[in-house]
C-alpha atoms as a PDB file:
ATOM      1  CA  UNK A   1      -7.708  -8.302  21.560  1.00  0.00           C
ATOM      2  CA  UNK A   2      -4.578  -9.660  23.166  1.00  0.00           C
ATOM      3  CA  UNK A   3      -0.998  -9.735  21.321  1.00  0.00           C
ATOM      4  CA  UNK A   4      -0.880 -13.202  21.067  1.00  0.00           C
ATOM      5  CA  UNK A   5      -3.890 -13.311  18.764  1.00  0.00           C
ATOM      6  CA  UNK A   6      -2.047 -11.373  16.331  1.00  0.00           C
ATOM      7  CA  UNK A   7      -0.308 -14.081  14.440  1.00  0.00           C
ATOM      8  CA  UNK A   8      -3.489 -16.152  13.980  1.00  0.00           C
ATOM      9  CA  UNK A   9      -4.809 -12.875  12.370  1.00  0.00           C
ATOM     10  CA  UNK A  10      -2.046 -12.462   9.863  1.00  0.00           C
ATOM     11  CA  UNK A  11      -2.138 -16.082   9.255  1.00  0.00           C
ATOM     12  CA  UNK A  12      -6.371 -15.698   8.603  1.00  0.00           C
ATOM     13  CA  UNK A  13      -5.900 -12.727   6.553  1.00  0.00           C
ATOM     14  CA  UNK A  14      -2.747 -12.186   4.850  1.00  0.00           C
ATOM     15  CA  UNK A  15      -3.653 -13.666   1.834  1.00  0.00           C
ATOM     16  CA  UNK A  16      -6.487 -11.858   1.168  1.00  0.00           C
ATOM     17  CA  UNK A  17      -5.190  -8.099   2.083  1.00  0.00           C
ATOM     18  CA  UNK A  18      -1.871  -9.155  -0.068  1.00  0.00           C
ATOM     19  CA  UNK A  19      -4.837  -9.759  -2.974  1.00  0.00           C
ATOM     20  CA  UNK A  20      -5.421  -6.437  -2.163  1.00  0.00           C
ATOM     21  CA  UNK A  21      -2.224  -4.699  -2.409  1.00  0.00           C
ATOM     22  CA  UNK A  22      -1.239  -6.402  -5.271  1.00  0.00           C
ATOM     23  CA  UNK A  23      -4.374  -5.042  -7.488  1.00  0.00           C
ATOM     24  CA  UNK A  24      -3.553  -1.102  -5.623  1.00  0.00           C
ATOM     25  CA  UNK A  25       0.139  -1.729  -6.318  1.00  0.00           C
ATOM     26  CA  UNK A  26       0.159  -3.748  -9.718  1.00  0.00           C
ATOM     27  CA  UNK A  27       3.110  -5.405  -8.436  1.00  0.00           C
ATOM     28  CA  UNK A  28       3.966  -8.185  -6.739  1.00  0.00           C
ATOM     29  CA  UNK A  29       7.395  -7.292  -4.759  1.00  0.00           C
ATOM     30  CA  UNK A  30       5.525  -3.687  -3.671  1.00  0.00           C
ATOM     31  CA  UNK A  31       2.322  -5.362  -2.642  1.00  0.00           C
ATOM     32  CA  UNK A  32       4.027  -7.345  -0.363  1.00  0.00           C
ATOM     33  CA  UNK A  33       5.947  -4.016   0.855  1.00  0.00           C
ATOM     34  CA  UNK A  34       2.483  -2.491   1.386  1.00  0.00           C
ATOM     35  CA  UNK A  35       1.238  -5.182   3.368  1.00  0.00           C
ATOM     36  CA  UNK A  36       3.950  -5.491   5.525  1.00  0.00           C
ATOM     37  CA  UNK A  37       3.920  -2.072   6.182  1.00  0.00           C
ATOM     38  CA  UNK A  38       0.140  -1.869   6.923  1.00  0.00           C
ATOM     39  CA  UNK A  39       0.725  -4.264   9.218  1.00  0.00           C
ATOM     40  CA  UNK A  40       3.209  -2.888  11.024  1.00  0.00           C
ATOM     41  CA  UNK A  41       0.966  -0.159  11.737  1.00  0.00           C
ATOM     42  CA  UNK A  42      -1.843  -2.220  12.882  1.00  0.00           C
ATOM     43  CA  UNK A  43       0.253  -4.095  15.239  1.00  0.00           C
ATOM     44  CA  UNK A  44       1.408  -0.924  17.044  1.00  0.00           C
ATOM     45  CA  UNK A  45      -2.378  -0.614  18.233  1.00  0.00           C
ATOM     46  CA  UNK A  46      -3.221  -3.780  18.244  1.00  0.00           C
ATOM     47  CA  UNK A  47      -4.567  -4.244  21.792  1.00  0.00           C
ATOM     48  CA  UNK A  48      -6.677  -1.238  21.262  1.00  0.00           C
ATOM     49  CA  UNK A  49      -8.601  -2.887  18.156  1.00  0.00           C
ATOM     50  CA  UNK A  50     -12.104  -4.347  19.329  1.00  0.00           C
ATOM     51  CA  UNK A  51     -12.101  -7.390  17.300  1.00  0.00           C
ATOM     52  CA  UNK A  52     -11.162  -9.215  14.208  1.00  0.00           C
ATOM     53  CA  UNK A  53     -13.738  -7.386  11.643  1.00  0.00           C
ATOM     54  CA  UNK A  54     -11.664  -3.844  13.152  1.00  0.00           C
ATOM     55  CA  UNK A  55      -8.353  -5.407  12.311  1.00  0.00           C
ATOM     56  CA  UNK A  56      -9.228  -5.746   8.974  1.00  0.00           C
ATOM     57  CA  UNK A  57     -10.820  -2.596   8.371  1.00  0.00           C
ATOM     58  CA  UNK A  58      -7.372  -1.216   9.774  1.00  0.00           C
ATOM     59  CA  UNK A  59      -5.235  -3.294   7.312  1.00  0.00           C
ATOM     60  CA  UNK A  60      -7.789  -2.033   4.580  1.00  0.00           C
ATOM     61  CA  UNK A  61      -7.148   1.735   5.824  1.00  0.00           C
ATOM     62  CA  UNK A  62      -3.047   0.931   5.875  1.00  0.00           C
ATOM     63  CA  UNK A  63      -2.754  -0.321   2.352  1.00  0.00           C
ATOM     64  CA  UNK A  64      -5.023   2.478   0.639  1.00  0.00           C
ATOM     65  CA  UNK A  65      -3.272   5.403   2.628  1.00  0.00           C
ATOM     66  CA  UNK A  66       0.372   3.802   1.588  1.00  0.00           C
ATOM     67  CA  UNK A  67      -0.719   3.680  -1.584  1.00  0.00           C
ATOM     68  CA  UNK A  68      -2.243   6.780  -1.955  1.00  0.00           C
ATOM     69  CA  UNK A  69       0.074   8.981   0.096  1.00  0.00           C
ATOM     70  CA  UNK A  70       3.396   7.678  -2.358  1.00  0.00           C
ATOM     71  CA  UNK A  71       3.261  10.270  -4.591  1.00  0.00           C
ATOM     72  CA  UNK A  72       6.699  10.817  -4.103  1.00  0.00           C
ATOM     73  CA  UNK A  73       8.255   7.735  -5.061  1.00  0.00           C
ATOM     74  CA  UNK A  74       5.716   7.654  -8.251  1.00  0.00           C
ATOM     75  CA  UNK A  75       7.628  10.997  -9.123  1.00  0.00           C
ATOM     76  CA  UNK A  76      10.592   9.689  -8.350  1.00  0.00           C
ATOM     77  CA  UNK A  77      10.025   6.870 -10.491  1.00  0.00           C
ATOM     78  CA  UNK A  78       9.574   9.118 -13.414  1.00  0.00           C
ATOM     79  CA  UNK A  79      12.712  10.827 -12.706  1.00  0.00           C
ATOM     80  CA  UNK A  80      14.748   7.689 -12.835  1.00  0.00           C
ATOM     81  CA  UNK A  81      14.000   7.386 -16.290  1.00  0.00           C
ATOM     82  CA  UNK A  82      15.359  10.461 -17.535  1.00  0.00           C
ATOM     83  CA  UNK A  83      18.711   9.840 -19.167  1.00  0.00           C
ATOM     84  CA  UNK A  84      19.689  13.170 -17.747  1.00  0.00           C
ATOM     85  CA  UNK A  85      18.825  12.189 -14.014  1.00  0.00           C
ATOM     86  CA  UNK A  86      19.812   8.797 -14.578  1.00  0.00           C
ATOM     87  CA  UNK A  87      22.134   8.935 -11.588  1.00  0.00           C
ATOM     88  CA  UNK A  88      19.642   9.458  -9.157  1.00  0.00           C
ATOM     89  CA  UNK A  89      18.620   6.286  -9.422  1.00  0.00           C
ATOM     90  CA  UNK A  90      20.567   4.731  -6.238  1.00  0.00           C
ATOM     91  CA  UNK A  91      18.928   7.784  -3.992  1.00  0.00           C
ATOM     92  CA  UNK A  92      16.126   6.318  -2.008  1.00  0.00           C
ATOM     93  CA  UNK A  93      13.013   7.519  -3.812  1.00  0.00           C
ATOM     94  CA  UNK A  94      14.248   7.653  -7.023  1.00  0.00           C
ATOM     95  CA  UNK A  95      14.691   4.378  -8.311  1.00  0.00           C
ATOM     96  CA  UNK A  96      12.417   2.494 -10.558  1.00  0.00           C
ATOM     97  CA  UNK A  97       9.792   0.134  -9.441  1.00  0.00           C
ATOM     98  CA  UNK A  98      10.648  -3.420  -9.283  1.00  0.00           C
ATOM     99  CA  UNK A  99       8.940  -4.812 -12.624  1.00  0.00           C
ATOM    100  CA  UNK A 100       6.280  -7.947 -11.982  1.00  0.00           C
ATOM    101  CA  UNK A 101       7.828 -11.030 -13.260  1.00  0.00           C
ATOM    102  CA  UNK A 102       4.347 -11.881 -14.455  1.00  0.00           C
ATOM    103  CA  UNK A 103       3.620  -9.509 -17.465  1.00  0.00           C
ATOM    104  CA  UNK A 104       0.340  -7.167 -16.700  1.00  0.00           C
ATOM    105  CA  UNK A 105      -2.684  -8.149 -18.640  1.00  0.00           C
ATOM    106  CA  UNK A 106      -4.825  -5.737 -20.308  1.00  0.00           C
ATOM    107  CA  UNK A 107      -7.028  -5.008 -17.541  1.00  0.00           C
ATOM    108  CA  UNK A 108      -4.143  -4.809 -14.994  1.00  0.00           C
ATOM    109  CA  UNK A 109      -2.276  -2.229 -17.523  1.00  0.00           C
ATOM    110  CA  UNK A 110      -5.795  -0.160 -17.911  1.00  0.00           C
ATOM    111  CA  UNK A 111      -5.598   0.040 -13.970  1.00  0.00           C
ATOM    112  CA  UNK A 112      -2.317   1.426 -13.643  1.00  0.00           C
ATOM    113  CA  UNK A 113      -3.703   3.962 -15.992  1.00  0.00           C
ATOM    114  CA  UNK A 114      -6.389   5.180 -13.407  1.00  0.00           C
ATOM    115  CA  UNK A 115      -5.412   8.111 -10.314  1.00  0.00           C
ATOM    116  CA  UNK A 116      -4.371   6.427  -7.016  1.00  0.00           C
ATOM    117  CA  UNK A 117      -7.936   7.104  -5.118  1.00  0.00           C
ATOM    118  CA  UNK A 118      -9.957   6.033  -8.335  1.00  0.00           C
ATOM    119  CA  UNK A 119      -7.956   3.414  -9.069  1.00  0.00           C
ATOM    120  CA  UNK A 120      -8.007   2.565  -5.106  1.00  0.00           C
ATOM    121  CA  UNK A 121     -12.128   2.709  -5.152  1.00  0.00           C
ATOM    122  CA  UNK A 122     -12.334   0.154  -7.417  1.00  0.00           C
ATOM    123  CA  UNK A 123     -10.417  -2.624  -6.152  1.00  0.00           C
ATOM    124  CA  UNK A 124     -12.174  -1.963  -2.714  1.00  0.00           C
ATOM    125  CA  UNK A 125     -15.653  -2.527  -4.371  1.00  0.00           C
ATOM    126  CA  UNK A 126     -14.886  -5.174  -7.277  1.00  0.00           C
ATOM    127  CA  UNK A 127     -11.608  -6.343  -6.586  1.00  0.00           C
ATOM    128  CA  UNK A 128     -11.923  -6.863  -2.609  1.00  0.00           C
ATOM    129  CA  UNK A 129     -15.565  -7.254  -3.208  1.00  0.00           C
ATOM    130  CA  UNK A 130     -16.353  -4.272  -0.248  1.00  0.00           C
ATOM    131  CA  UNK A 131     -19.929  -3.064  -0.131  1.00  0.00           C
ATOM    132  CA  UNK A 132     -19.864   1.174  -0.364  1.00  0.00           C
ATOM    133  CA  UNK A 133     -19.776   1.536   3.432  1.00  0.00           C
ATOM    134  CA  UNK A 134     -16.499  -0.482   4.301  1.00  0.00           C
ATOM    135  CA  UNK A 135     -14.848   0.971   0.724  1.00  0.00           C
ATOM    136  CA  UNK A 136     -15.758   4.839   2.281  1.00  0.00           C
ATOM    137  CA  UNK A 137     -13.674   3.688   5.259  1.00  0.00           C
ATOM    138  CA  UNK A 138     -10.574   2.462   3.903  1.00  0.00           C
ATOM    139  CA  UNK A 139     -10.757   5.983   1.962  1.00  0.00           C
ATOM    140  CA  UNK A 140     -11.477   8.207   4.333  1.00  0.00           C
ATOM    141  CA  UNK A 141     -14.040   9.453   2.047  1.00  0.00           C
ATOM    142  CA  UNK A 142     -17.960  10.125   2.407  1.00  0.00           C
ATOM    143  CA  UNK A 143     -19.801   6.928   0.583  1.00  0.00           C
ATOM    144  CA  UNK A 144     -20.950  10.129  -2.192  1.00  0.00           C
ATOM    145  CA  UNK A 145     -17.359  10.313  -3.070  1.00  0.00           C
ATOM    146  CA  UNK A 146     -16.907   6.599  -3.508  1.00  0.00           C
ATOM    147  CA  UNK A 147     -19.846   6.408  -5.753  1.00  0.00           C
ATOM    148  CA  UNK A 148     -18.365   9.327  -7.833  1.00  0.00           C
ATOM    149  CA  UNK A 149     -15.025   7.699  -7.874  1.00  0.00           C
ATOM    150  CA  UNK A 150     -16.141   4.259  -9.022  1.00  0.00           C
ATOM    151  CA  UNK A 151     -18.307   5.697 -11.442  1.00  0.00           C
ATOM    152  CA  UNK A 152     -15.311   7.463 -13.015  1.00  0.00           C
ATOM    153  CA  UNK A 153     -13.243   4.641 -12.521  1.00  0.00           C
ATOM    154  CA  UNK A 154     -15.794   2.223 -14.695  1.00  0.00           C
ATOM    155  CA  UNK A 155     -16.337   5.147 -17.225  1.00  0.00           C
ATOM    156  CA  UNK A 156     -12.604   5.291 -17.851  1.00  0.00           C
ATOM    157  CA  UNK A 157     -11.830   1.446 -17.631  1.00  0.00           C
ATOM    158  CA  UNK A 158     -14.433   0.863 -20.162  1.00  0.00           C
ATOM    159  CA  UNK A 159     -12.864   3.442 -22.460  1.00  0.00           C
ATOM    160  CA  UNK A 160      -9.349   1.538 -22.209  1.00  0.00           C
ATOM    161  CA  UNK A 161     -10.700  -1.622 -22.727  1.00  0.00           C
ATOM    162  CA  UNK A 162     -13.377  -1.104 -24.957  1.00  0.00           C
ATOM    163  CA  UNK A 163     -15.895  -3.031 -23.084  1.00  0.00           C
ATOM    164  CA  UNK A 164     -18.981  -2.032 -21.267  1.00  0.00           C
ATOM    165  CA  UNK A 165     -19.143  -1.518 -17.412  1.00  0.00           C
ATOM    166  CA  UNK A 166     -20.878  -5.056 -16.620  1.00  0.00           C
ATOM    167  CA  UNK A 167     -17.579  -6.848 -18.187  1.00  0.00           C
ATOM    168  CA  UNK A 168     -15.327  -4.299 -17.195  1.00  0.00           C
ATOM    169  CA  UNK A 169     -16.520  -4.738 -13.656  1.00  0.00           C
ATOM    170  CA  UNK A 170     -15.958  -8.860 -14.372  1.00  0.00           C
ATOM    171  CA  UNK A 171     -12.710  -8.426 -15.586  1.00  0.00           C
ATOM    172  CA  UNK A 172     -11.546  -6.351 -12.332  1.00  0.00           C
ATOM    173  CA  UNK A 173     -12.920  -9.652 -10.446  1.00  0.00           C
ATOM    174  CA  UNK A 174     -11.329 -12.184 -12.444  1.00  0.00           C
ATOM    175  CA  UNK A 175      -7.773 -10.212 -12.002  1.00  0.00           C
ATOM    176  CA  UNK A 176      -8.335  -9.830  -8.510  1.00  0.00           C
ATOM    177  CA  UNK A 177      -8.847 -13.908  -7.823  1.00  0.00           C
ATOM    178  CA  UNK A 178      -5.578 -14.647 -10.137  1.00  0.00           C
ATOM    179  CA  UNK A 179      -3.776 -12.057  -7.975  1.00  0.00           C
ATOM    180  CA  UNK A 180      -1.031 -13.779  -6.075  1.00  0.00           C
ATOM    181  CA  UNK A 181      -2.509 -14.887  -2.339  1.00  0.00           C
ATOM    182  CA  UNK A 182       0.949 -16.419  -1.106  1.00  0.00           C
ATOM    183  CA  UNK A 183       2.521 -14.270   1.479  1.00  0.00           C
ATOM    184  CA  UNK A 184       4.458 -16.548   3.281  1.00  0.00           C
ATOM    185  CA  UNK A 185       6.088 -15.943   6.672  1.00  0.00           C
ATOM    186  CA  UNK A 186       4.790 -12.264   7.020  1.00  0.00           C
ATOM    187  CA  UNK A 187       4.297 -12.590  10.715  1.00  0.00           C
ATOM    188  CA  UNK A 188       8.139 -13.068  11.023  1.00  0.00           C
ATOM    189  CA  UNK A 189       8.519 -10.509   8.504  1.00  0.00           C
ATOM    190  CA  UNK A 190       6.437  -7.883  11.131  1.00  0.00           C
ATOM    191  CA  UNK A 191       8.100  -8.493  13.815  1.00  0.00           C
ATOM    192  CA  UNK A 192      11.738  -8.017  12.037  1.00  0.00           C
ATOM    193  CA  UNK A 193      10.099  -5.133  10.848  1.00  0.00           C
ATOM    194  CA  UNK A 194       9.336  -3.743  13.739  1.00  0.00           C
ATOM    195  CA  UNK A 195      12.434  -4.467  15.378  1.00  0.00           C
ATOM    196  CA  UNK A 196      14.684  -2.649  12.365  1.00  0.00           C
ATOM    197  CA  UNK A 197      12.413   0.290  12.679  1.00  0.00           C
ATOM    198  CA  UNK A 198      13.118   0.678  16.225  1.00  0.00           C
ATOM    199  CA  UNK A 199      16.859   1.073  15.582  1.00  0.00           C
ATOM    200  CA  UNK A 200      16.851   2.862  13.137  1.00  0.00           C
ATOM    201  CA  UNK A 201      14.509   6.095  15.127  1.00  0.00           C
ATOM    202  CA  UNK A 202      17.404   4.932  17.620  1.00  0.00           C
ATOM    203  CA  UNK A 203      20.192   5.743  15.236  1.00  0.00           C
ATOM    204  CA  UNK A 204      18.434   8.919  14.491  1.00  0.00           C
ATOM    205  CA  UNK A 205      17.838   9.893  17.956  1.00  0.00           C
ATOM    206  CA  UNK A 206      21.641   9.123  18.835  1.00  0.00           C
ATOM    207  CA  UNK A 207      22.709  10.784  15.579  1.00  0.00           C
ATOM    208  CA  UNK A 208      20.520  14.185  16.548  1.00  0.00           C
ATOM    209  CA  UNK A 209      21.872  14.501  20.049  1.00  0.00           C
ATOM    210  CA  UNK A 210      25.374  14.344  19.015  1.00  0.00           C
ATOM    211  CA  UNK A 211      25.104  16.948  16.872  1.00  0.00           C
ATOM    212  CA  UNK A 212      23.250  19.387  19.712  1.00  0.00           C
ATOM    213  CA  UNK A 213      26.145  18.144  21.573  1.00  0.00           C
ATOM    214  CA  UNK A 214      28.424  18.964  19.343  1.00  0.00           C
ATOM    215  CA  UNK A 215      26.509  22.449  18.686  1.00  0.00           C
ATOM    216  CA  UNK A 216      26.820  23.300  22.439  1.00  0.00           C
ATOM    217  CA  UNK A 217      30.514  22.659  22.435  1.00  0.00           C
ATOM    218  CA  UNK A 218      30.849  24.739  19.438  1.00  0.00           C
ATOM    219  CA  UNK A 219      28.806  27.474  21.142  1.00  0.00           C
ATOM    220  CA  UNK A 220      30.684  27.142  24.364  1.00  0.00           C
ATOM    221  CA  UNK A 221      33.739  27.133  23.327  1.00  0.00           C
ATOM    222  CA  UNK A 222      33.913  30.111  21.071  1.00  0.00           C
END
Protein backbone atom coordinates (compact mmCIF):
# COMPACT_ATOMS: atom_id res chain seq x y z
CA UNK A 1 0.00 0.00 0.00
CA UNK A 2 1.41 3.45 -0.55
CA UNK A 3 1.84 6.16 2.41
CA UNK A 4 -0.59 8.32 1.18
CA UNK A 5 -3.36 5.77 1.70
CA UNK A 6 -2.68 5.83 5.25
CA UNK A 7 -4.86 8.66 6.34
CA UNK A 8 -7.93 7.34 4.48
CA UNK A 9 -7.26 4.17 6.62
CA UNK A 10 -7.25 5.87 9.96
CA UNK A 11 -10.09 7.91 8.86
CA UNK A 12 -12.08 4.26 7.76
CA UNK A 13 -11.08 2.65 10.87
CA UNK A 14 -10.34 4.66 13.79
CA UNK A 15 -13.53 4.54 15.19
CA UNK A 16 -13.95 1.14 15.30
CA UNK A 17 -10.30 0.00 16.72
CA UNK A 18 -10.83 3.06 19.39
CA UNK A 19 -14.26 0.79 20.20
CA UNK A 20 -11.80 -1.59 20.73
CA UNK A 21 -9.36 -0.13 23.02
CA UNK A 22 -11.78 1.40 24.99
CA UNK A 23 -13.55 -2.12 26.03
CA UNK A 24 -9.43 -3.66 26.57
CA UNK A 25 -8.64 -0.42 28.41
CA UNK A 26 -12.01 0.49 30.27
CA UNK A 27 -11.07 3.94 29.79
CA UNK A 28 -11.56 6.46 27.60
CA UNK A 29 -8.27 8.83 27.85
CA UNK A 30 -6.02 5.28 27.73
CA UNK A 31 -7.95 3.85 24.84
CA UNK A 32 -7.19 6.62 22.89
CA UNK A 33 -3.37 6.25 24.15
CA UNK A 34 -3.55 2.64 22.91
CA UNK A 35 -4.74 3.46 19.65
CA UNK A 36 -2.48 6.01 18.94
CA UNK A 37 0.20 3.99 19.86
CA UNK A 38 -0.88 0.94 17.76
CA UNK A 39 -0.88 3.07 15.15
CA UNK A 40 2.21 4.38 15.34
CA UNK A 41 3.49 1.03 14.99
CA UNK A 42 1.54 0.15 12.01
CA UNK A 43 2.59 3.17 10.21
CA UNK A 44 6.31 2.35 10.61
CA UNK A 45 5.56 -0.72 8.20
CA UNK A 46 3.06 0.52 6.48
CA UNK A 47 4.26 0.07 2.87
CA UNK A 48 5.04 -3.46 3.69
CA UNK A 49 1.24 -4.29 4.66
CA UNK A 50 -0.59 -6.08 1.62
CA UNK A 51 -3.84 -4.44 1.94
CA UNK A 52 -6.49 -2.90 4.03
CA UNK A 53 -7.91 -6.29 5.78
CA UNK A 54 -3.72 -6.63 6.96
CA UNK A 55 -3.81 -3.14 8.36
CA UNK A 56 -6.40 -3.95 10.52
CA UNK A 57 -5.34 -7.17 11.67
CA UNK A 58 -2.06 -5.13 12.60
CA UNK A 59 -3.98 -2.42 14.58
CA UNK A 60 -5.87 -5.47 16.22
CA UNK A 61 -2.31 -7.11 17.11
CA UNK A 62 -1.02 -3.37 18.45
CA UNK A 63 -3.82 -2.72 20.86
CA UNK A 64 -3.95 -6.37 22.47
CA UNK A 65 -0.03 -6.55 22.87
CA UNK A 66 -0.12 -2.80 24.55
CA UNK A 67 -2.56 -3.90 26.58
CA UNK A 68 -1.36 -7.01 27.56
CA UNK A 69 2.36 -6.30 27.83
CA UNK A 70 1.49 -3.12 30.64
CA UNK A 71 1.85 -5.00 33.48
CA UNK A 72 4.03 -2.56 34.77
CA UNK A 73 2.06 0.44 34.87
CA UNK A 74 -1.00 -1.83 36.32
CA UNK A 75 1.58 -2.41 39.25
CA UNK A 76 2.46 0.80 39.33
CA UNK A 77 -0.96 1.84 39.59
CA UNK A 78 -1.38 -0.15 42.70
CA UNK A 79 1.58 1.38 44.19
CA UNK A 80 0.28 4.87 43.81
CA UNK A 81 -2.30 4.12 46.13
CA UNK A 82 -0.37 3.23 49.01
CA UNK A 83 -0.28 6.10 51.46
CA UNK A 84 3.24 5.01 52.16
CA UNK A 85 4.41 5.28 48.39
CA UNK A 86 2.22 8.05 47.81
CA UNK A 87 5.11 10.09 46.46
CA UNK A 88 5.81 8.04 43.69
CA UNK A 89 3.06 9.11 42.11
CA UNK A 90 4.76 11.90 39.72
CA UNK A 91 7.43 8.98 38.54
CA UNK A 92 6.38 7.83 35.15
CA UNK A 93 4.75 4.46 35.79
CA UNK A 94 3.48 5.05 38.94
CA UNK A 95 0.70 7.25 38.75
CA UNK A 96 -2.90 6.37 38.78
CA UNK A 97 -4.98 5.81 35.78
CA UNK A 98 -6.91 8.64 34.49
CA UNK A 99 -10.58 7.81 35.85
CA UNK A 100 -13.49 7.65 32.87
CA UNK A 101 -15.64 10.61 33.23
CA UNK A 102 -18.46 8.24 32.35
CA UNK A 103 -18.96 5.95 35.47
CA UNK A 104 -18.37 2.01 34.47
CA UNK A 105 -21.51 0.02 34.33
CA UNK A 106 -21.82 -3.29 35.79
CA UNK A 107 -20.66 -5.21 32.96
CA UNK A 108 -17.74 -2.80 32.23
CA UNK A 109 -16.68 -3.11 36.14
CA UNK A 110 -17.06 -7.18 35.85
CA UNK A 111 -14.50 -6.77 32.87
CA UNK A 112 -11.93 -4.97 34.58
CA UNK A 113 -12.22 -7.82 36.96
CA UNK A 114 -11.05 -10.43 34.28
CA UNK A 115 -6.81 -11.13 33.47
CA UNK A 116 -5.53 -8.97 30.55
CA UNK A 117 -5.52 -12.02 27.82
CA UNK A 118 -9.04 -13.29 29.08
CA UNK A 119 -10.36 -10.20 29.40
CA UNK A 120 -8.61 -9.34 25.84
CA UNK A 121 -10.35 -12.70 24.20
CA UNK A 122 -13.51 -11.55 24.83
CA UNK A 123 -13.79 -8.23 23.44
CA UNK A 124 -12.08 -9.69 20.24
CA UNK A 125 -14.97 -12.27 19.85
CA UNK A 126 -18.14 -10.35 21.37
CA UNK A 127 -17.08 -6.98 21.70
CA UNK A 128 -15.21 -6.53 18.16
CA UNK A 129 -17.43 -9.24 16.94
CA UNK A 130 -14.01 -11.38 15.52
CA UNK A 131 -14.70 -14.93 14.43
CA UNK A 132 -11.95 -17.45 16.46
CA UNK A 133 -9.42 -17.23 13.61
CA UNK A 134 -8.82 -13.34 13.44
CA UNK A 135 -9.24 -13.25 17.61
CA UNK A 136 -6.11 -16.15 17.64
CA UNK A 137 -4.20 -13.51 15.65
CA UNK A 138 -4.47 -10.45 17.51
CA UNK A 139 -3.32 -12.90 20.49
CA UNK A 140 -0.73 -14.58 19.24
CA UNK A 141 -2.38 -17.58 20.52
CA UNK A 142 -3.44 -21.06 18.87
CA UNK A 143 -7.48 -20.77 18.19
CA UNK A 144 -7.47 -23.88 21.29
CA UNK A 145 -6.29 -21.23 23.58
CA UNK A 146 -8.86 -18.67 22.54
CA UNK A 147 -11.61 -21.11 23.01
CA UNK A 148 -10.22 -21.89 26.55
CA UNK A 149 -9.87 -18.27 27.29
CA UNK A 150 -13.37 -17.19 26.27
CA UNK A 151 -14.78 -20.01 27.90
CA UNK A 152 -13.21 -18.84 31.18
CA UNK A 153 -13.91 -15.46 30.45
CA UNK A 154 -17.95 -16.24 30.08
CA UNK A 155 -17.72 -18.67 33.12
CA UNK A 156 -16.35 -15.86 35.26
CA UNK A 157 -18.47 -12.91 33.77
CA UNK A 158 -21.51 -14.86 34.44
CA UNK A 159 -20.44 -15.39 38.05
CA UNK A 160 -20.03 -11.44 38.51
CA UNK A 161 -23.06 -10.66 37.01
CA UNK A 162 -25.21 -13.31 37.88
CA UNK A 163 -26.51 -13.96 34.50
CA UNK A 164 -26.12 -16.83 32.17
CA UNK A 165 -23.56 -16.90 29.24
CA UNK A 166 -26.24 -16.07 26.36
CA UNK A 167 -26.92 -12.53 28.24
CA UNK A 168 -23.62 -12.18 29.49
CA UNK A 169 -22.35 -12.52 25.97
CA UNK A 170 -25.31 -9.66 25.01
CA UNK A 171 -24.30 -7.47 27.54
CA UNK A 172 -20.46 -7.48 26.32
CA UNK A 173 -22.18 -6.40 22.82
CA UNK A 174 -24.37 -3.81 24.00
CA UNK A 175 -21.21 -2.13 25.99
CA UNK A 176 -19.13 -2.47 23.13
CA UNK A 177 -21.70 -0.36 20.62
CA UNK A 178 -22.13 2.46 23.53
CA UNK A 179 -18.31 2.53 23.67
CA UNK A 180 -17.14 5.93 22.57
CA UNK A 181 -16.32 5.78 18.49
CA UNK A 182 -15.10 9.57 18.30
CA UNK A 183 -11.43 9.77 17.82
CA UNK A 184 -11.04 12.85 16.22
CA UNK A 185 -7.91 14.10 14.45
CA UNK A 186 -5.79 10.89 15.20
CA UNK A 187 -4.04 11.05 11.90
CA UNK A 188 -2.49 14.42 13.07
CA UNK A 189 -2.09 12.94 16.34
CA UNK A 190 0.33 9.96 14.48
CA UNK A 191 2.24 11.90 12.78
CA UNK A 192 3.11 14.33 15.94
CA UNK A 193 3.62 11.18 17.43
CA UNK A 194 5.94 10.02 15.39
CA UNK A 195 7.79 13.07 15.08
CA UNK A 196 8.22 13.46 19.21
CA UNK A 197 9.39 9.93 19.26
CA UNK A 198 12.06 10.59 16.89
CA UNK A 199 13.59 13.26 19.15
CA UNK A 200 13.34 11.94 21.86
CA UNK A 201 15.68 8.33 20.67
CA UNK A 202 17.64 11.57 19.40
CA UNK A 203 18.00 13.06 22.83
CA UNK A 204 18.93 9.68 24.04
CA UNK A 205 21.38 8.96 21.43
CA UNK A 206 23.05 12.52 22.01
CA UNK A 207 22.71 12.05 25.77
CA UNK A 208 24.62 8.36 25.53
CA UNK A 209 27.50 9.58 23.43
CA UNK A 210 28.32 12.35 25.67
CA UNK A 211 28.69 10.37 28.38
CA UNK A 212 31.20 7.70 26.37
CA UNK A 213 32.74 10.92 25.57
CA UNK A 214 32.98 12.02 28.67
CA UNK A 215 34.10 8.34 29.88
CA UNK A 216 37.03 8.44 27.37
CA UNK A 217 38.22 11.75 28.66
CA UNK A 218 38.00 10.48 32.08
CA UNK A 219 39.95 7.38 31.03
CA UNK A 220 42.46 9.38 29.10
CA UNK A 221 43.19 11.70 31.22
CA UNK A 222 43.94 9.83 34.37
Amino acid sequence: MTAGSFEEFVAAESAVALRLAHLLTGDQRAAGDLLLEALIAVHRRWDRLADRQEASAAVRRELVDAHVGRRWSRVGEVLAGSPLLASTAGVPGFAPAHPDPVPPDATAAALARLPPRQRAALVLRYGADLPEEAAADALGAPVADVRALVDGGLGRLAELLEADRATVVARVRDLAARAPADPGDVHGRVLDGERSQRRHRAGLLALAGFVVLVALLVLLSG
